[in-house]
Protein backbone atom coordinates (compact mmCIF):
# COMPACT_ATOMS: atom_id res chain seq x y z
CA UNK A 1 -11.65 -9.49 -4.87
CA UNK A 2 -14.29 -9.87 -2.41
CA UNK A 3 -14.20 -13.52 -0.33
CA UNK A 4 -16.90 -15.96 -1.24
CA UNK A 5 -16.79 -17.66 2.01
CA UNK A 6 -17.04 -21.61 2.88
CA UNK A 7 -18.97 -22.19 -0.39
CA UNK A 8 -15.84 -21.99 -1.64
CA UNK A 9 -13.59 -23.75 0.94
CA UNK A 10 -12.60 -26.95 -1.60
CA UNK A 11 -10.68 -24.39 -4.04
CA UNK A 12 -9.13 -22.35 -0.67
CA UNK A 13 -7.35 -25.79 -0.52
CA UNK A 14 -6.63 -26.06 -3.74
CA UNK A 15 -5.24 -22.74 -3.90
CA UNK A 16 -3.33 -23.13 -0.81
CA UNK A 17 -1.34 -26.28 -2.01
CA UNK A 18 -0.35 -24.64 -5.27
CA UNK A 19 0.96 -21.87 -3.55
CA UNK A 20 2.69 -23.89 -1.24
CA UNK A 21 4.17 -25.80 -4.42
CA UNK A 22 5.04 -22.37 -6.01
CA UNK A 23 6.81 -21.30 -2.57
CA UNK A 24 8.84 -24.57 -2.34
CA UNK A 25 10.23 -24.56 -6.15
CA UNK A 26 11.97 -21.03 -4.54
CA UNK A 27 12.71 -22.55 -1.38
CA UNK A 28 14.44 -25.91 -2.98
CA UNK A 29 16.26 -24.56 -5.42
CA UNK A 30 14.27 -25.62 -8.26
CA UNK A 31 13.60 -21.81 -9.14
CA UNK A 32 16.39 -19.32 -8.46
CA UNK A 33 16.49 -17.01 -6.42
CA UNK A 34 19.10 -13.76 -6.28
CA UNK A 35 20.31 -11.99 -3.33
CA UNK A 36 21.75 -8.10 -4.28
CA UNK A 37 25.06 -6.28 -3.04
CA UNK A 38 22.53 -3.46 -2.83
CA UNK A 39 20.36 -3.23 0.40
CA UNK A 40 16.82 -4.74 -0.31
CA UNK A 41 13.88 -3.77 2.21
CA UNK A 42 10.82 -5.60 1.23
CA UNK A 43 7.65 -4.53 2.00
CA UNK A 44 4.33 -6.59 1.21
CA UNK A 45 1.32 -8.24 3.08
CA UNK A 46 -0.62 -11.72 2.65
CA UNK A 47 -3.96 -10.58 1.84
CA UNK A 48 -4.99 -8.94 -0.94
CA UNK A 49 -6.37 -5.39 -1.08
CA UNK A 50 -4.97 -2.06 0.34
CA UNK A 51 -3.23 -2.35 3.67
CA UNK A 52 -1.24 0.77 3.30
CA UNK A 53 1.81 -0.98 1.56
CA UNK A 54 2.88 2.30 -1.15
CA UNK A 55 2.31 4.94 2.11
CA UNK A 56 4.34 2.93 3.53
CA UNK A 57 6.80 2.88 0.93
CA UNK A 58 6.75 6.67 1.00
CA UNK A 59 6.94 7.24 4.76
CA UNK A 60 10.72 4.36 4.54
CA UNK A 61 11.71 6.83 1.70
CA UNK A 62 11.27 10.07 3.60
CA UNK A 63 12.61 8.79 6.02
CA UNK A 64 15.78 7.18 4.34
CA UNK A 65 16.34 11.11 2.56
CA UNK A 66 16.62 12.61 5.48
CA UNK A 67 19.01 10.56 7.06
CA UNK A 68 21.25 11.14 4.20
CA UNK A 69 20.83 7.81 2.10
CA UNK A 70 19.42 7.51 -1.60
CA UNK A 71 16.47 4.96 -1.65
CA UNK A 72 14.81 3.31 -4.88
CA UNK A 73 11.78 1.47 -4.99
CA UNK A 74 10.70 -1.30 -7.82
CA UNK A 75 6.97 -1.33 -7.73
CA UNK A 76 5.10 -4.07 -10.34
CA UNK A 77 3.25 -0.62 -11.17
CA UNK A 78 -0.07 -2.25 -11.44
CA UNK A 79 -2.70 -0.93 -14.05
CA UNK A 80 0.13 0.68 -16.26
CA UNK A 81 -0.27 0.36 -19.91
CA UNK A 82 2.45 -1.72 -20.68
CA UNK A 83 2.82 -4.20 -17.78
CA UNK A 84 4.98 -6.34 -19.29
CA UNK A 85 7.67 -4.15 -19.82
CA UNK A 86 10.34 -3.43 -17.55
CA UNK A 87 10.99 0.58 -17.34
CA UNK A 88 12.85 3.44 -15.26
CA UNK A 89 10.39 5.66 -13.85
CA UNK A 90 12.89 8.13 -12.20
CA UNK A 91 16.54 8.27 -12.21
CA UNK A 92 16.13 10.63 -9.13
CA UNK A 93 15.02 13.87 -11.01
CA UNK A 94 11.45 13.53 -11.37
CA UNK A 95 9.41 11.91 -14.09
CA UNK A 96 10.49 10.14 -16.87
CA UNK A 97 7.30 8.33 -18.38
CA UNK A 98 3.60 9.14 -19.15
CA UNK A 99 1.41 8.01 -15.53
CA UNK A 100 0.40 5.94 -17.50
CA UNK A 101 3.29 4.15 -17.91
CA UNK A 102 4.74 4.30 -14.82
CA UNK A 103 1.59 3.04 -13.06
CA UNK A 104 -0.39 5.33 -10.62
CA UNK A 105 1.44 4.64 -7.75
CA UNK A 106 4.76 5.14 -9.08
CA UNK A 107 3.98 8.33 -10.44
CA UNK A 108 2.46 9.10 -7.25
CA UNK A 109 5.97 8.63 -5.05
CA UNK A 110 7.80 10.64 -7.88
CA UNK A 111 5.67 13.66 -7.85
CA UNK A 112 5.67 13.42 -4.01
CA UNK A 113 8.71 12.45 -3.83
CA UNK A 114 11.23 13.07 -6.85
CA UNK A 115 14.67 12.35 -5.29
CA UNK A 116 13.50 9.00 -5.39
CA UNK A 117 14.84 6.93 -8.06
CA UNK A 118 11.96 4.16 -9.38
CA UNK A 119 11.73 1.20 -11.91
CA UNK A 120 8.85 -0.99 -12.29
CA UNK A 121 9.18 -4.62 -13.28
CA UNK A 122 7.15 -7.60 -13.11
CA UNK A 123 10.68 -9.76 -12.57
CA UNK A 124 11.75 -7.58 -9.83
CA UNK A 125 15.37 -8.56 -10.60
CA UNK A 126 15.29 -6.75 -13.52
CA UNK A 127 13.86 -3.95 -11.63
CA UNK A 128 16.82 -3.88 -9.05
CA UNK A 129 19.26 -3.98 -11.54
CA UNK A 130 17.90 -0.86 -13.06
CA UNK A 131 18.49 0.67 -10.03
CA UNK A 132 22.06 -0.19 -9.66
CA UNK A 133 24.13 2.72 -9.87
CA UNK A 134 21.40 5.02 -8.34
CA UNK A 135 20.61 4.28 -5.10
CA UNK A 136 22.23 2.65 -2.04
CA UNK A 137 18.95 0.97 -0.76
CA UNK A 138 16.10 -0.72 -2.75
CA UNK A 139 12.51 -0.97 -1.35
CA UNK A 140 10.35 -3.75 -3.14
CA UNK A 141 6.99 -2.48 -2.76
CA UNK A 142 4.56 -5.33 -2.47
CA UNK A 143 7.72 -7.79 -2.83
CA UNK A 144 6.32 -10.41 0.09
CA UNK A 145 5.63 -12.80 -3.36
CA UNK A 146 8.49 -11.81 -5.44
CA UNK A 147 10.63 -14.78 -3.91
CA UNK A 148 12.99 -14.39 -6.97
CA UNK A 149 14.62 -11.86 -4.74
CA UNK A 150 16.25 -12.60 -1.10
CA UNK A 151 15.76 -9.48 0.34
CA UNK A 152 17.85 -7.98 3.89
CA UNK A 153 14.56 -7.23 5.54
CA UNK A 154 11.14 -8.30 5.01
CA UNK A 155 8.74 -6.39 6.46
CA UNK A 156 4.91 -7.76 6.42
CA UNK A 157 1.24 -6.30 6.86
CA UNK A 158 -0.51 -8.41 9.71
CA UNK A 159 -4.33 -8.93 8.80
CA UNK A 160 -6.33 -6.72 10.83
CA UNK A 161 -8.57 -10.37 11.42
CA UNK A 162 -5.97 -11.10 13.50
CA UNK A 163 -6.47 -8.61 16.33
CA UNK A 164 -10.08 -11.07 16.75
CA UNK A 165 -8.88 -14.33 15.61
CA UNK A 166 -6.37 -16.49 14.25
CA UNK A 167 -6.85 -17.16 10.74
CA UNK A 168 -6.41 -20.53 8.97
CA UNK A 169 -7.09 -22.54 5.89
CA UNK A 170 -10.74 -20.95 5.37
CA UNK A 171 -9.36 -17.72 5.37
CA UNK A 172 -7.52 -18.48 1.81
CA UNK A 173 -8.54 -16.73 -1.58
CA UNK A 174 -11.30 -17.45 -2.76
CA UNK A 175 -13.04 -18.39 0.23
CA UNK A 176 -11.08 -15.52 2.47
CA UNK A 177 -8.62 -12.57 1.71
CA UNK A 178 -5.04 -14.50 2.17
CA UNK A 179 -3.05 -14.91 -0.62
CA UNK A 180 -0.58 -17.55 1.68
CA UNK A 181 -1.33 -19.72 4.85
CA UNK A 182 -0.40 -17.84 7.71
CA UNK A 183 2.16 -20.13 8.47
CA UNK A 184 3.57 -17.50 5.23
CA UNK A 185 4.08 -14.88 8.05
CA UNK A 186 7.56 -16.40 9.51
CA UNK A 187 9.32 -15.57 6.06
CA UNK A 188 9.43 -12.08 7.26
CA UNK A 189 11.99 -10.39 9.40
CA UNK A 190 9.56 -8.19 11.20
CA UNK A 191 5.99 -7.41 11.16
CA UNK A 192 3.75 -4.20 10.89
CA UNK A 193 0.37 -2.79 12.52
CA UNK A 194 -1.76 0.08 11.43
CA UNK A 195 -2.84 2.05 14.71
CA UNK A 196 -6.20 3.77 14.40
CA UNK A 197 -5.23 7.78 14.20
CA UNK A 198 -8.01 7.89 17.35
CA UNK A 199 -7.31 4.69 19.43
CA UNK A 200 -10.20 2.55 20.30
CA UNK A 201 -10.24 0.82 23.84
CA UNK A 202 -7.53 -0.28 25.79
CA UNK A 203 -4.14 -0.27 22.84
CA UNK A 204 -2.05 -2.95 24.64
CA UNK A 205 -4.99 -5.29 25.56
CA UNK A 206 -5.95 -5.59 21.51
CA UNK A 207 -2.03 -6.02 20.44
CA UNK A 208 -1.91 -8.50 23.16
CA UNK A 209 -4.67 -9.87 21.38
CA UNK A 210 -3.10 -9.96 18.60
CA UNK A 211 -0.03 -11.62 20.30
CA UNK A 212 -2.01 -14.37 21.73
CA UNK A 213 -3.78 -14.79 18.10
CA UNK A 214 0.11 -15.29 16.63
CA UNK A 215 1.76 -17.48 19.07
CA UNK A 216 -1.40 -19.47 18.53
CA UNK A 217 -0.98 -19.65 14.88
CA UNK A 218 2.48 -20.42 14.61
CA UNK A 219 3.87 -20.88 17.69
CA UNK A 220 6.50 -19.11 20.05
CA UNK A 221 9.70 -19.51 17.74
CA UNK A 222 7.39 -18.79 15.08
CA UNK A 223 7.22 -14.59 16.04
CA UNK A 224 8.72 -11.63 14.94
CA UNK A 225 9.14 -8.11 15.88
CA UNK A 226 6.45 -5.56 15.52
CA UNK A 227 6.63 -2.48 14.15
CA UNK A 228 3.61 -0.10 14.05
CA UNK A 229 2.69 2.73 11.67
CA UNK A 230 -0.56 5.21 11.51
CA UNK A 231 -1.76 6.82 8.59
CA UNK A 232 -3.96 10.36 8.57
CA UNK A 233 -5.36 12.58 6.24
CA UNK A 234 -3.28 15.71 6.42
CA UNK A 235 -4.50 18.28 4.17
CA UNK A 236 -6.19 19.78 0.75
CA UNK A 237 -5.20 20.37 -2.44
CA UNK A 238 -6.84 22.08 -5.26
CA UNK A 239 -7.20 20.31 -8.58
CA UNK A 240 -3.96 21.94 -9.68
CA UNK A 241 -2.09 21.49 -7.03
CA UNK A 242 -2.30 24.70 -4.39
CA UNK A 243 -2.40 24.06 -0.56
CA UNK A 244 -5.73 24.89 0.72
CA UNK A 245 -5.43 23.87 4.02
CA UNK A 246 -5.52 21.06 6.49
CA UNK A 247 -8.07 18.69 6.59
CA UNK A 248 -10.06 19.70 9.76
CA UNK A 249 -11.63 22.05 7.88
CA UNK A 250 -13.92 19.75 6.50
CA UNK A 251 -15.72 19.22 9.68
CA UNK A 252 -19.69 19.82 9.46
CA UNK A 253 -19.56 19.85 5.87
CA UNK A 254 -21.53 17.88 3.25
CA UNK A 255 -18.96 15.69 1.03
CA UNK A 256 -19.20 13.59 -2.15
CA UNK A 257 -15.97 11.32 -2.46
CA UNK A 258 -14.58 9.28 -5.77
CA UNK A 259 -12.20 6.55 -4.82
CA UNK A 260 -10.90 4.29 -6.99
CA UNK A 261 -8.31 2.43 -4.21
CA UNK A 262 -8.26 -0.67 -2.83
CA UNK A 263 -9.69 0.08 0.25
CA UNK A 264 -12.15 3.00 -0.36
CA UNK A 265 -13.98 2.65 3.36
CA UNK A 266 -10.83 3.77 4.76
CA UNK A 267 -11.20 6.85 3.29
CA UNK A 268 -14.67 7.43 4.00
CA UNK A 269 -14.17 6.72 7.79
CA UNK A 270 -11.33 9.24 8.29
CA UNK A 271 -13.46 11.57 7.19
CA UNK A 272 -16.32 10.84 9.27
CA UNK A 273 -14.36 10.60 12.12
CA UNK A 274 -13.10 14.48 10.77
CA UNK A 275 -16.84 15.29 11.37
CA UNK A 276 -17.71 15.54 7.57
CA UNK A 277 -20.58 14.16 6.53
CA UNK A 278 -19.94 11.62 3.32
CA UNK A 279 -23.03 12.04 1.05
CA UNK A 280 -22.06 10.12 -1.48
CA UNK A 281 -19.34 8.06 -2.98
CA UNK A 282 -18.26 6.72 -6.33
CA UNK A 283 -16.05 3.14 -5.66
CA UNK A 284 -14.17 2.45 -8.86
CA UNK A 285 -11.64 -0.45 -9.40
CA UNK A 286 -8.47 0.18 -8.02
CA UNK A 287 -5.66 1.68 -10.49
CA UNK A 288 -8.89 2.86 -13.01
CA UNK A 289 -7.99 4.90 -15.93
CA UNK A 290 -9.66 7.93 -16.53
CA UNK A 291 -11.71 6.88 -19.26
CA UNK A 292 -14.76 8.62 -20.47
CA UNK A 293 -16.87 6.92 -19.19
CA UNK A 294 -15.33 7.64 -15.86
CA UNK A 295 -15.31 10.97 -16.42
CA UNK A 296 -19.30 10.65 -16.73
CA UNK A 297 -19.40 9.02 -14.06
CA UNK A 298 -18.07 11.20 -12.29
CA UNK A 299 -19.73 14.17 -13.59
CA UNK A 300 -23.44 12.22 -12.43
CA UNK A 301 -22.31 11.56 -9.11
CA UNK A 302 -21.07 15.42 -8.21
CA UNK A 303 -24.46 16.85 -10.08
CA UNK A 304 -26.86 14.37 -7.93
CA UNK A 305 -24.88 14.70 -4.76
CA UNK A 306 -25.01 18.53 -5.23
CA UNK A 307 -28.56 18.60 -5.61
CA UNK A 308 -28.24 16.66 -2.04
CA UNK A 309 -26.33 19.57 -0.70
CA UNK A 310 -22.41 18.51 -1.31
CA UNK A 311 -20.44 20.97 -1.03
CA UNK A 312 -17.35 19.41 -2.37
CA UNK A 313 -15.94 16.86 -4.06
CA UNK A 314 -13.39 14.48 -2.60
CA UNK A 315 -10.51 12.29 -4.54
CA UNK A 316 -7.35 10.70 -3.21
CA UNK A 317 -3.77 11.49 -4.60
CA UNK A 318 -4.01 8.17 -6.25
CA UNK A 319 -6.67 8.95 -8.45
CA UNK A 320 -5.99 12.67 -8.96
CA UNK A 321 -2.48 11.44 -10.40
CA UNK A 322 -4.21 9.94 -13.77
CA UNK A 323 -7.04 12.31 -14.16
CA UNK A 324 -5.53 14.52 -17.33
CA UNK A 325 -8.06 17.28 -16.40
CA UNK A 326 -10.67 18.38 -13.99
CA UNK A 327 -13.80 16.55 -14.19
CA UNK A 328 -17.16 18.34 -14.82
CA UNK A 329 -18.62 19.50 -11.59
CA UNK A 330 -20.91 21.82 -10.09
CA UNK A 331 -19.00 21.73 -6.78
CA UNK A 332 -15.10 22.11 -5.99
CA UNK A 333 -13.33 19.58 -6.89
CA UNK A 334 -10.40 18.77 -3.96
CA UNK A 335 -7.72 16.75 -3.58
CA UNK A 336 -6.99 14.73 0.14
CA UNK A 337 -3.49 14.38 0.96
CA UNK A 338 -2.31 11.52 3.64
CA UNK A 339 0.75 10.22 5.18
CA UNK A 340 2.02 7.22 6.60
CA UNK A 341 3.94 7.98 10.18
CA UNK A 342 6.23 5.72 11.74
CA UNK A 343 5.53 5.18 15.36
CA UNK A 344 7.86 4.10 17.87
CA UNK A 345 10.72 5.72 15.58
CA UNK A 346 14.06 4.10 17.88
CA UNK A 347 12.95 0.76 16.44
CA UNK A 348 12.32 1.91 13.26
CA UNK A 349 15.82 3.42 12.99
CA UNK A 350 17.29 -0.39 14.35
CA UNK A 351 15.82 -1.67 11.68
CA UNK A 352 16.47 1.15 8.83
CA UNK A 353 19.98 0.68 9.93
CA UNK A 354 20.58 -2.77 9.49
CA UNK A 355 20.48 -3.08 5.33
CA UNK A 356 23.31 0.13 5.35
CA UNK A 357 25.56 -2.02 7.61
CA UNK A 358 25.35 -4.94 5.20
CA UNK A 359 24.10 -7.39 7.65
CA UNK A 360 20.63 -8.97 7.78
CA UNK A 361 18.60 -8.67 11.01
């Protein structure tokens, strides 16, 4: 949803107080709430859009495997075909449901993934109980709303605004991008920051920034921890799957990219800062289904950008993961591949290490 700025600043209020109203029904009692013998991480932002939430997801349960614990993560599994319906994904063992079913981004950790067991809910308590018996940690991605659930650790997306300014009532949906007043922020247990793969400027000066922008928001008892994460491209795929190579290799060359995420730009700027040269792109909605009349309009875009001098054609994992064949093409079609890193990995491990001692942080 794009913000329609202070046109729109009487129903950013309105919006504000019912979400306040909605938080407090949790917070009184009036709604319950459910806290699980199992571990719960929770991992979410207050804006809306892509702010790297699912990578993120990934990167905890890579991380989690190799330290010899079982994660599962309930995911609302947005744009799945039955979204009311509360349903095991993977017990662990790979897929269980159509992609469709399962949602693209659940299908996405499973096939990268498929130790991981995954349910997706809408009541994420249902979800976690699904779980139960599978796992000994459960990650709620994009759970920072789902206050059914008291989770051990909350861990929250800061607004990139916020490295130039604090943000306030105007920045509310629909006249900004939050989905809470930033006041929202102190309900987490720690907070996170995407580093640019190629640091701009002086790194401490903006995250004191940043800092400065916080405290001013909500105050010194108001902060929390910081934890920071990058995310790079990493390599190609062919349609079918084979390792082509790493992502370098793009450099100098003349790309057409389909992206149907929630942040497409993203995309389009790590490759330009690869050296590729982005032609064209096709934005779709985020979780689209490949339809036909995706699939044509797809097949336009790589014909005209061809006779522009593409030389490829670019998707993300996300998208690849629903398309049931390859789309008609004059030019390669290629798949990128990314991954979420932790950075500063000692604090990462204080934290990871808290839910399998039993104790919140």
């Amino acid at each position: 949803m794009m913000p329609l700025g202070p046109v729109v600043w009487p129903l950013a209020l309105l919006y504000g107080a019912g979400s306040a109203l909605f938080r407090r029904s949790y917070e009184s009692g009036l709604r319950p709430r459910e806290r699980f013998s199992l571990p719960v991480i929770s991992v979410g932002n207050i804006e809306v859009g892509g702010t790297g939430k699912s990578p993120l997801v990934a990167a905890l349960c890579r991380h989690l495997l190799r330290a010899g614990v079982r994660p599962g993560v309930v995911s609302r599994g947005y744009g799945r075909s039955h979204p009311g319906e509360n349903c095991l994904v993977s017990r662990g063992e790979g897929l269980l449901v159509p992609v469709e079913k399962a949602g693209d981004e659940p299908a996405l950790l499973v096939r990268t993934l498929p130790a991981v067991s995954v349910a997706v809910a809408s009541d994420r308590r249902e979800g976690i109980r699904l779980l139960e018996g599978l796992c000994d940690l459960v990650i709620l991605d994009d759970g920072f709303q789902s206050l059914e659930v008291l989770p051990t650790c909350s861990l929250v997306f800061l607004p990139e605004t916020l490295f130039g300014r604090p943000m306030g009532v105007r920045d509310l949906l629909p006249a900004g991008s939050l989905r809470e007043l930033p006041a929202a922020l102190t309900r987490a247990t720690h907070w996170i920051v995407r580093r640019p793969e190629t640091p701009f400027g002086d790194v401490a000066e903006r995250e004191d920034l940043l800092r400065k922008n916080l405290r001013t928001m909500l105050g010194p008892d108001g902060m929390r921890p910081i934890l920071s994460v990058n995310y790079k491209l990493s390599r190609l795929q062919s349609f079918d799957g084979v390792g082509i190579g790493p992502v370098e290799t793009l450099s100098g060359r003349k790309v057409a990219v389909v992206a149907g995420i929630a942040n497409p730009g993203r995309v389009v700027q790590a490759l330009e800062s690869l050296g590729a040269q982005v032609v064209g792109i096709l934005v779709l909605p985020d979780h689209t289904p490949f339809t036909s009349k995706v699939q044509g309009a797809i097949a336009n875009l790589s014909r005209s950008m061809a006779s522009q001098g593409a030389e490829l054609l670019l998707t993300t994992e996300k998208d690849r993961i629903k398309w049931t064949h390859c789309p008609e093409s004059p030019i390669p079609v290629l798949v990128l591949e990314g991954e979420t890193r932790l950075l500063d990995i000692e604090a990462w491990n204080e934290i990871l290490a808290l839910p399998r001692q039993g104790s919140a942080p």
